[in-house]
Protein backbone atom coordinates (compact mmCIF):
# COMPACT_ATOMS: atom_id res chain seq x y z
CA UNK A 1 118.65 57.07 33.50
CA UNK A 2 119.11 59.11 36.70
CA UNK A 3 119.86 63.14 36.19
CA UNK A 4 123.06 63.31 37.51
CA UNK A 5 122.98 65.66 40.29
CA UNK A 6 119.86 64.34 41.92
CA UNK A 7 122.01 62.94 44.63
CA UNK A 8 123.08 66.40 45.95
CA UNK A 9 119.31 67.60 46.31
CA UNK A 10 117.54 66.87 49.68
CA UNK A 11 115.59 63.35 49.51
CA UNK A 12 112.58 63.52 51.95
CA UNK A 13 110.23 60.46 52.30
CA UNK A 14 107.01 60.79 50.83
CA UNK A 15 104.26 61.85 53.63
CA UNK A 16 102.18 59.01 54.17
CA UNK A 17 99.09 58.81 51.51
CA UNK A 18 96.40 58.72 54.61
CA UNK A 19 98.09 61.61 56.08
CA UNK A 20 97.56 63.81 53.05
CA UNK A 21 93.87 62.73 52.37
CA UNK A 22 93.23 63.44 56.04
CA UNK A 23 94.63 67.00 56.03
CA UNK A 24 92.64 67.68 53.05
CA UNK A 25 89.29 65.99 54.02
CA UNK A 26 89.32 67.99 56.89
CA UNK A 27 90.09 71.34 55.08
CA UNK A 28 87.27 70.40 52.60
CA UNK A 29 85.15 69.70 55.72
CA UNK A 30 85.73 72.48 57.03
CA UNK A 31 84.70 74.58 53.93
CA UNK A 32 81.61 73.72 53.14
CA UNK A 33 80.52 74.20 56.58
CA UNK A 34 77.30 75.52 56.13
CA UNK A 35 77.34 78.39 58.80
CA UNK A 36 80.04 80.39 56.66
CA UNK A 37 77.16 80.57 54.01
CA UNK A 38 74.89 81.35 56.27
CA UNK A 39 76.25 83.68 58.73
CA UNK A 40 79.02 84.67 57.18
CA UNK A 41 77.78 85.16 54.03
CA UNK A 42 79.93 83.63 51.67
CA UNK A 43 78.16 83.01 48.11
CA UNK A 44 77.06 79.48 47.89
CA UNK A 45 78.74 78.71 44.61
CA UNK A 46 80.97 77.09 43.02
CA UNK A 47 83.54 79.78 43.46
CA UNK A 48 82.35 80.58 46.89
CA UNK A 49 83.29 76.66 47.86
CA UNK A 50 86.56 77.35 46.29
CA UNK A 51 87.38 80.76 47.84
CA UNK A 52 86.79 79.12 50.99
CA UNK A 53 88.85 75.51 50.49
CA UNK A 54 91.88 77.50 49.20
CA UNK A 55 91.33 79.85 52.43
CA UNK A 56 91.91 76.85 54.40
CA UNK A 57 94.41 75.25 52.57
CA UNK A 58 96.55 78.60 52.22
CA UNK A 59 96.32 78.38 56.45
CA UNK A 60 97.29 74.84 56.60
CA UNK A 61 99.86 75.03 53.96
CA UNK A 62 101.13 78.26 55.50
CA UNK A 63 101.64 76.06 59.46
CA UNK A 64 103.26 73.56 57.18
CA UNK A 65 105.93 75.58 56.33
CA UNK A 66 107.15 76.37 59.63
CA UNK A 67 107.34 72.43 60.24
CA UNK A 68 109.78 70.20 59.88
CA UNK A 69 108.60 68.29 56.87
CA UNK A 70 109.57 69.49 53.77
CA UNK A 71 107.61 67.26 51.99
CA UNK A 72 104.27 67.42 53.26
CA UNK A 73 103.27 71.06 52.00
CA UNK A 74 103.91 70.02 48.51
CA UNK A 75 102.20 66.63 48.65
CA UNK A 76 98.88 68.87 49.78
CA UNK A 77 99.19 71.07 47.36
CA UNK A 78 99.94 67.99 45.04
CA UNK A 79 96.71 66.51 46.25
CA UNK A 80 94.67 69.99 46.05
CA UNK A 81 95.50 69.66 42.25
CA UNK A 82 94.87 66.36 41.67
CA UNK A 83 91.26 66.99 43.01
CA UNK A 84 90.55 69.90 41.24
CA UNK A 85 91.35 68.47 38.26
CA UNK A 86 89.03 65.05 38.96
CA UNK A 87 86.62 68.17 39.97
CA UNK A 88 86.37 69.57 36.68
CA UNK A 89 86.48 66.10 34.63
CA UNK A 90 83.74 64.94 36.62
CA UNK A 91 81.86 68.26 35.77
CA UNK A 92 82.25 67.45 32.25
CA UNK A 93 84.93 69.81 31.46
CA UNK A 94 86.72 68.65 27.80
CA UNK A 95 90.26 67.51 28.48
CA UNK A 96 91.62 69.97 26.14
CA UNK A 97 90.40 73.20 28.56
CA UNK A 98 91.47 71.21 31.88
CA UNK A 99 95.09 72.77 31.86
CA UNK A 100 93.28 76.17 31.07
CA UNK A 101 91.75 75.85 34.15
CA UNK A 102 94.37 74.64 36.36
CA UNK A 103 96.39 76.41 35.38
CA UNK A 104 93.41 79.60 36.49
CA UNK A 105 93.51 77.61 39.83
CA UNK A 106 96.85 78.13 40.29
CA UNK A 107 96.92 81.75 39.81
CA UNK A 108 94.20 81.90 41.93
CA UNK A 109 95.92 80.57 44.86
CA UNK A 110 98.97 82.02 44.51
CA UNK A 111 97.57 85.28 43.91
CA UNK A 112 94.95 84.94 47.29
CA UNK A 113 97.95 83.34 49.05
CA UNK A 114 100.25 86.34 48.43
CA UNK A 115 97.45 88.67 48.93
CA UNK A 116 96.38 87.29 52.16
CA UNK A 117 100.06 86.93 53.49
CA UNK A 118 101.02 90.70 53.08
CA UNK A 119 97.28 91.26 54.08
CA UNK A 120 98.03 89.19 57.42
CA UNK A 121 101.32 90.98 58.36
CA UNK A 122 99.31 94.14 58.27
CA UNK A 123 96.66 93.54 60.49
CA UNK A 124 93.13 92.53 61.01
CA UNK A 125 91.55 94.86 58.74
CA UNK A 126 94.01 94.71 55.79
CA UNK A 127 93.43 90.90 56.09
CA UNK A 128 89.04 91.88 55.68
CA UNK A 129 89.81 93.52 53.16
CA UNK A 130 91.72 91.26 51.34
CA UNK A 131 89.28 88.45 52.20
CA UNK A 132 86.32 91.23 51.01
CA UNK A 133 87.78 91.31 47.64
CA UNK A 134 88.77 88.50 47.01
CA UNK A 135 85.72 86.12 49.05
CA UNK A 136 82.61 89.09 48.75
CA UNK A 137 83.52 90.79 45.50
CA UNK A 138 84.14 93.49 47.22
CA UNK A 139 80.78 93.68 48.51
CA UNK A 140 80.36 92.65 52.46
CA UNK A 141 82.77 94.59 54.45
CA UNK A 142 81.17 93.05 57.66
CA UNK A 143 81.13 89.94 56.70
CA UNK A 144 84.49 90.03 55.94
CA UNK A 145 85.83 91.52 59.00
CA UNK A 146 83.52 88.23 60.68
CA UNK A 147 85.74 85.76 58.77
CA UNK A 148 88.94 87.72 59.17
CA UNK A 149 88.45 87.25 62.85
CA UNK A 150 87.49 83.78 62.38
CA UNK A 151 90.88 83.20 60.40
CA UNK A 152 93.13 84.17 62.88
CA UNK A 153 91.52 82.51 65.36
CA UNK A 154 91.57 79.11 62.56
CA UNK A 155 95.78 80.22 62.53
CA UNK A 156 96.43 80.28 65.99
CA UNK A 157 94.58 76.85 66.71
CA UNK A 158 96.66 75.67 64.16
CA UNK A 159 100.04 76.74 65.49
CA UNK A 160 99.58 76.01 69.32
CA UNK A 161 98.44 72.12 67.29
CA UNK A 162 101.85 72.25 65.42
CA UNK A 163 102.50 68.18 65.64
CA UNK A 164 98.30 67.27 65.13
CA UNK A 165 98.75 69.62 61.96
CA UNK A 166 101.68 67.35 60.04
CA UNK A 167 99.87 64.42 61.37
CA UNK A 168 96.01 65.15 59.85
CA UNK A 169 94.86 65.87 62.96
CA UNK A 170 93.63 69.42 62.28
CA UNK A 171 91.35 71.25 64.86
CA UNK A 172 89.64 74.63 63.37
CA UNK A 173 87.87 76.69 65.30
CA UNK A 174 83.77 76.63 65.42
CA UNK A 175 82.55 79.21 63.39
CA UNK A 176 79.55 79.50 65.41
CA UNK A 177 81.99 81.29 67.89
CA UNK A 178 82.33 84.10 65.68
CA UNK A 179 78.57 84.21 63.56
């Protein structure tokens, strides 16, 4: 049976499957880059790799937004989940602490998301800071400031490529430009 007042909510098609996988492929491409754990210093870890892909997902998800499609935010995000969670199964995590640590994911990027969105409408260095915390431990000022300037170069790219962002077609900027 069909809740009632379903037909009064918005019905947006369902972003294309390919579309999806292509935004995030290219966001997890993008991450593991190896110059941003070279030059930049980010901690080649496991949550190193993670503070970066939800860095780049928190961009991509924040241009989505602003676009027309309702739907396609949500089915990244959707996706983001679904491959943490094969993440952590395939690491052997037991299925009983799996929603434990979701459910840690998700704080995580809501917390960074928030953090880095106040952080952002502040300025450059309230947005190293927050990437310093949150990326370095607290611990790399420099290289923070590095990858704050590398971010919103990564944001503008992504707005002036509005239309190639909703259709997987993302275009960061070289990191090398800002080593």
């Amino acid at each position: 049976m069909r809740w009632p007042f379903n037909r009064f909510k918005k019905q947006f098609p369902a972003p294309p499957r390919r579309t999806i996988e292509a935004i995030y492929g290219t966001i997890v491409a993008q991450a593991r880059e190896p110059l941003f754990y070279q030059a930049y210093g980010v901690p080649d870890s496991v949550n190193g790799r993670f503070d970066l892909v939800l860095l780049h997902l928190w961009m991509v998800l924040r241009q989505l937004r602003s676009g027309p499609d309702e739907a396609l935010p949500q089915a990244l995000f959707d996706h983001f989940c679904s491959d943490m969670d094969a993440n952590l199964r395939e690491m052997g995590v037991g299925d009983l602490s799996v929603p434990k640590r979701m459910q840690a994911f998700g704080e995580a990027f809501y917390g960074r998301s928030a953090a880095y969105d106040r952080a952002l409408a502040e300025g450059p260095e309230p947005l190293a800071q927050a990437l310093d915390k949150n990326i370095y431990s607290g611990g790399n000022i420099e290289s923070a400031r590095r990858l704050a300037a590398y971010t919103a170069d990564a944001i503008a790219a992504l707005a002036c490529g509005d239309h190639a962002t909703s259709t997987g077609d993302l275009q960061f900027p070289d990191p090398a430009q800002r080593k």
